[in-house]
N, C-alpha and C. Protein backbone atom coordinates (compact mmCIF):
# COMPACT_ATOMS: atom_id res chain seq x y z
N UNK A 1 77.74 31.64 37.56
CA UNK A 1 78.42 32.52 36.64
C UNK A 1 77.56 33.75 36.33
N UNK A 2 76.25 33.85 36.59
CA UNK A 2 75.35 34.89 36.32
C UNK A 2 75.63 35.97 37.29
N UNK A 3 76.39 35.44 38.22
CA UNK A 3 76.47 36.89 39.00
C UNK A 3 78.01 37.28 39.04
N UNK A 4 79.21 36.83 38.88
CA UNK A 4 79.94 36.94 38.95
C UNK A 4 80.49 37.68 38.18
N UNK A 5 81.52 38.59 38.78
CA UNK A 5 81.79 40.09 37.77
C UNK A 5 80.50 40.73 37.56
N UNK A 6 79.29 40.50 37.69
CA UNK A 6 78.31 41.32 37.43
C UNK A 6 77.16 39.80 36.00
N UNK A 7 77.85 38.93 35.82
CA UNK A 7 77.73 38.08 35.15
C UNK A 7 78.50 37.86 33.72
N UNK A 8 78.93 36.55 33.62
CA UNK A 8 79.50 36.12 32.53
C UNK A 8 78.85 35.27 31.80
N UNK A 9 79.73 35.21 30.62
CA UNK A 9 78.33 34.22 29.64
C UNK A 9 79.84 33.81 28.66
N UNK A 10 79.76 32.08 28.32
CA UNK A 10 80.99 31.59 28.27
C UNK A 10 80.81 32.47 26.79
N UNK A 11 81.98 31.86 25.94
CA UNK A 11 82.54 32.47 24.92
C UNK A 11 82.87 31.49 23.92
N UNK A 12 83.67 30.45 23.95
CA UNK A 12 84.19 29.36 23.67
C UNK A 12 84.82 28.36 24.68
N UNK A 13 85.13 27.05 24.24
CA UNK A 13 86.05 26.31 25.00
C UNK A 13 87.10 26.38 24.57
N UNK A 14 88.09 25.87 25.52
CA UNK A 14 89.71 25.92 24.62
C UNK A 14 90.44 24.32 25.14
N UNK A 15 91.30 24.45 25.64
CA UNK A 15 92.54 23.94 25.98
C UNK A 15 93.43 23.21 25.13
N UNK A 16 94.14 22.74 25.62
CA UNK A 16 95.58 21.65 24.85
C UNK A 16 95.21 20.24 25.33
N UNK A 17 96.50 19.65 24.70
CA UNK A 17 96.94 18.36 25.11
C UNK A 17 96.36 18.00 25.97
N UNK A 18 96.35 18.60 27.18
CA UNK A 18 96.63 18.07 28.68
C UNK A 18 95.36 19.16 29.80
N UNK A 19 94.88 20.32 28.95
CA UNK A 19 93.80 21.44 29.60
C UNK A 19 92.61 21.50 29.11
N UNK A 20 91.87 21.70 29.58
CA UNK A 20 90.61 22.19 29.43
C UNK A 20 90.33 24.06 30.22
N UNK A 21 90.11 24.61 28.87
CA UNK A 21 89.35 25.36 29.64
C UNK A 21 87.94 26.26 29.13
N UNK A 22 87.90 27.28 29.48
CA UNK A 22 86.27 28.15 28.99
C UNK A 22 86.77 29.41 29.09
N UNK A 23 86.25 30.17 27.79
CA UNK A 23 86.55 31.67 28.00
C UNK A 23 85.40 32.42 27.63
N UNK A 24 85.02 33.39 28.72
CA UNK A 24 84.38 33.84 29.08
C UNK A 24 84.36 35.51 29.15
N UNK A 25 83.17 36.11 28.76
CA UNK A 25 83.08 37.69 29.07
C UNK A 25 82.16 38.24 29.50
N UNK A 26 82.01 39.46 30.25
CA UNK A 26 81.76 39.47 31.01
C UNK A 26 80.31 41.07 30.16
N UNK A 27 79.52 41.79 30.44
CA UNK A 27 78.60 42.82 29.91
C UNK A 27 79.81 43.85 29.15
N UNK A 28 80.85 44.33 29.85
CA UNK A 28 81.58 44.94 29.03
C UNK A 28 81.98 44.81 27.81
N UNK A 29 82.41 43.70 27.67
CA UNK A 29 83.29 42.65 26.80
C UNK A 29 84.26 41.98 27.18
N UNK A 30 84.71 42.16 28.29
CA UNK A 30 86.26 42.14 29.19
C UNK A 30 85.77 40.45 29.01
N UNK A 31 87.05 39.95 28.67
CA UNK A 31 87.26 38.15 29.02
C UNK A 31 87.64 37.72 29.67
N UNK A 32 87.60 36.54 30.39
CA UNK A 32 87.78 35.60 31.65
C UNK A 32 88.43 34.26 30.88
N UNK A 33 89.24 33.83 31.52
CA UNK A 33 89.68 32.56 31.31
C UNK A 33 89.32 31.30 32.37
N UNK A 34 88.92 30.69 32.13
CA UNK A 34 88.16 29.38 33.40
C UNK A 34 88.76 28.58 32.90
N UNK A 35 90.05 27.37 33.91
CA UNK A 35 91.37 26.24 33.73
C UNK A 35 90.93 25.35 34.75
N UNK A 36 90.65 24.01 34.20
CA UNK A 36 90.35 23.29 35.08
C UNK A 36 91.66 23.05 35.93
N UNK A 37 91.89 22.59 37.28
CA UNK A 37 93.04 22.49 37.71
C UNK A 37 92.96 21.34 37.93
N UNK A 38 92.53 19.95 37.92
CA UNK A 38 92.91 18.85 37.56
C UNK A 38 93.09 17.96 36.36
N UNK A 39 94.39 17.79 35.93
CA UNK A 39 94.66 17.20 34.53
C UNK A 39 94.55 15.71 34.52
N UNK A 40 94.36 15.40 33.81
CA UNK A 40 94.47 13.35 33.08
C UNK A 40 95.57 13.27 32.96
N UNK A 41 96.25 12.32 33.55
CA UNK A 41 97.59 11.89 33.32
C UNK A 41 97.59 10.61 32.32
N UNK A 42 96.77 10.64 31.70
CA UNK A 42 96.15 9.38 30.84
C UNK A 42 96.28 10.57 29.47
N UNK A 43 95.86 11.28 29.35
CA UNK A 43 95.76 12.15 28.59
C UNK A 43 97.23 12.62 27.82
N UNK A 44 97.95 13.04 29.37
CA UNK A 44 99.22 13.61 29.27
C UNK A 44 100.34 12.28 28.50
N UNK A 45 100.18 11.07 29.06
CA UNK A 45 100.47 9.74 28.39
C UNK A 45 100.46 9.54 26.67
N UNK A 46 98.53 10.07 26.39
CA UNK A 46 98.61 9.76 25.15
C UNK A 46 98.97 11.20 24.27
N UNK A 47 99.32 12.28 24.55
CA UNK A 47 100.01 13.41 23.98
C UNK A 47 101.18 13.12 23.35
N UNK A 48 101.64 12.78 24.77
CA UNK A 48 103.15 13.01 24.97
C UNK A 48 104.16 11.86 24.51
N UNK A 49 103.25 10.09 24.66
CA UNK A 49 104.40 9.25 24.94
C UNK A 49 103.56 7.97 23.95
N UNK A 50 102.71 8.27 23.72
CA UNK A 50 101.75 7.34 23.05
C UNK A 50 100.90 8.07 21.81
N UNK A 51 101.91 8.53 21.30
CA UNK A 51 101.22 9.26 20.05
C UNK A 51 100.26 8.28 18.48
N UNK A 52 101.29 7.37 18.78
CA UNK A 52 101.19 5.94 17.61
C UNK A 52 99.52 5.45 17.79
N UNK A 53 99.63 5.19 19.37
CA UNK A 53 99.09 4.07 19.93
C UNK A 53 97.86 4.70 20.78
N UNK A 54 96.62 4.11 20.74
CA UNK A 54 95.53 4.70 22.11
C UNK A 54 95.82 3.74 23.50
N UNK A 55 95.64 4.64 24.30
CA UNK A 55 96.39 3.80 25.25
C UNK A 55 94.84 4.22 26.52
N UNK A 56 94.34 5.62 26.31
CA UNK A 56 93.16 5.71 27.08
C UNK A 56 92.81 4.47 28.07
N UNK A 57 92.37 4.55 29.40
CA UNK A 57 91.90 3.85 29.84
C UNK A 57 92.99 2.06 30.29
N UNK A 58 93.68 2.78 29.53
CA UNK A 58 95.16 1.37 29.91
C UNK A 58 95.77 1.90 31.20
N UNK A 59 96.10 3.23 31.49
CA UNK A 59 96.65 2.84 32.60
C UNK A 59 95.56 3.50 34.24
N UNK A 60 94.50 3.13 34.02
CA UNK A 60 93.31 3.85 35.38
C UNK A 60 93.63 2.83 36.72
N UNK A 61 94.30 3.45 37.42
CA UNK A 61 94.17 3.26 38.54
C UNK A 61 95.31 2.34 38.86
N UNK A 62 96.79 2.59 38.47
CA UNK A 62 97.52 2.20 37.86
C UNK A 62 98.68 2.57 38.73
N UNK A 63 99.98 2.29 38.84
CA UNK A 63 100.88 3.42 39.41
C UNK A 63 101.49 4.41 38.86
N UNK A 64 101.42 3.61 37.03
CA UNK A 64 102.16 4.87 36.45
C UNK A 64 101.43 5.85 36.37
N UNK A 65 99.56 5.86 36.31
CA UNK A 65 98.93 6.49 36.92
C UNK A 65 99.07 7.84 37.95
N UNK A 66 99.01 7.58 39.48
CA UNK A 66 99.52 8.01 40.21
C UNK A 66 100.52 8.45 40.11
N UNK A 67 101.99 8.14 39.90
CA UNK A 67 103.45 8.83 39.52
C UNK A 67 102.88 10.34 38.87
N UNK A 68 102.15 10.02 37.76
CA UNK A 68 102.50 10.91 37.30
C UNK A 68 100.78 12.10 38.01
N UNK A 69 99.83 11.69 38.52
CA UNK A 69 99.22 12.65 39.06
C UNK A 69 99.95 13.46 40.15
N UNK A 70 101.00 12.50 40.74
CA UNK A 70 101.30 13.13 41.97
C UNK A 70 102.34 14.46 41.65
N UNK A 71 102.88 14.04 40.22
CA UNK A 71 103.90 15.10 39.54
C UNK A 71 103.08 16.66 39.17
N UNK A 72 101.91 15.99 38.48
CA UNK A 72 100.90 17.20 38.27
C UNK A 72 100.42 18.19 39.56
N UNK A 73 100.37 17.61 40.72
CA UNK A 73 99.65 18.35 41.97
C UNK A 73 100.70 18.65 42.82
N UNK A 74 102.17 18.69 42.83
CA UNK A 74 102.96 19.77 43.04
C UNK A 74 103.32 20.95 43.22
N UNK A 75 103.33 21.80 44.01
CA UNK A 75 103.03 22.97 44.00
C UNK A 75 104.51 23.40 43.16
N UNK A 76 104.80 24.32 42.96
CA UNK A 76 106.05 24.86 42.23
C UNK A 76 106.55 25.38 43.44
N UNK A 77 107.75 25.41 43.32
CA UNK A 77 108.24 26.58 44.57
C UNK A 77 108.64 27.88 44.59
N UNK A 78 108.27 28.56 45.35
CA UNK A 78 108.94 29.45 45.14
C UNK A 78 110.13 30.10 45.39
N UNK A 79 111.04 30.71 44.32
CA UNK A 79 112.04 31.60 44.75
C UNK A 79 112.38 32.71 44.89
N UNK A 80 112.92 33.11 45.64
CA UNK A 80 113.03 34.65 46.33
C UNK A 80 114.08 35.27 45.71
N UNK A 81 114.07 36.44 45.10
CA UNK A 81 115.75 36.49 44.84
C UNK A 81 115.96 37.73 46.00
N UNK A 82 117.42 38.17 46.13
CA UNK A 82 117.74 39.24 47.12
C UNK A 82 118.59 40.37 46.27
């Protein structure tokens, strides 16, 4: 990160529910946003569907597991309009 853009130096962390990320600026002041691109679907579980309850670590290696990583690493598609 020291050289990049000329070097950055983080700022804070952020994310949600389900993100992690780091924001970052750069000698100007100009900011960067850094998003991890792999999410916890364990995470997304206890957000979303297990609010009551800790469920962490209940479903590792799991299928509902998988189901739902494989939902996360989807590319979107794209559409064209004419």
């Amino acid at each position: 990160m020291d050289t990049l853009f000329g070097g950055l130096k983080p700022v804070r962390k952020g994310g949600g529910n389900q993100s992690k990320s780091l924001r970052l600026s750069d000698k100007n002041g100009k900011e960067y946003v850094m998003r991890a691109v792999k999410k916890s679907a364990e995470v997304y579980l206890q957000a979303m569907a297990f609010k009551d309850k800790y469920v962490i670590g209940e479903f590792k290696d799991t299928y509902t597991e998988k189901l739902l990583m494989d939902f996360y690493t989807v590319p979107c598609p794209t559409v064209f309009l004419r």
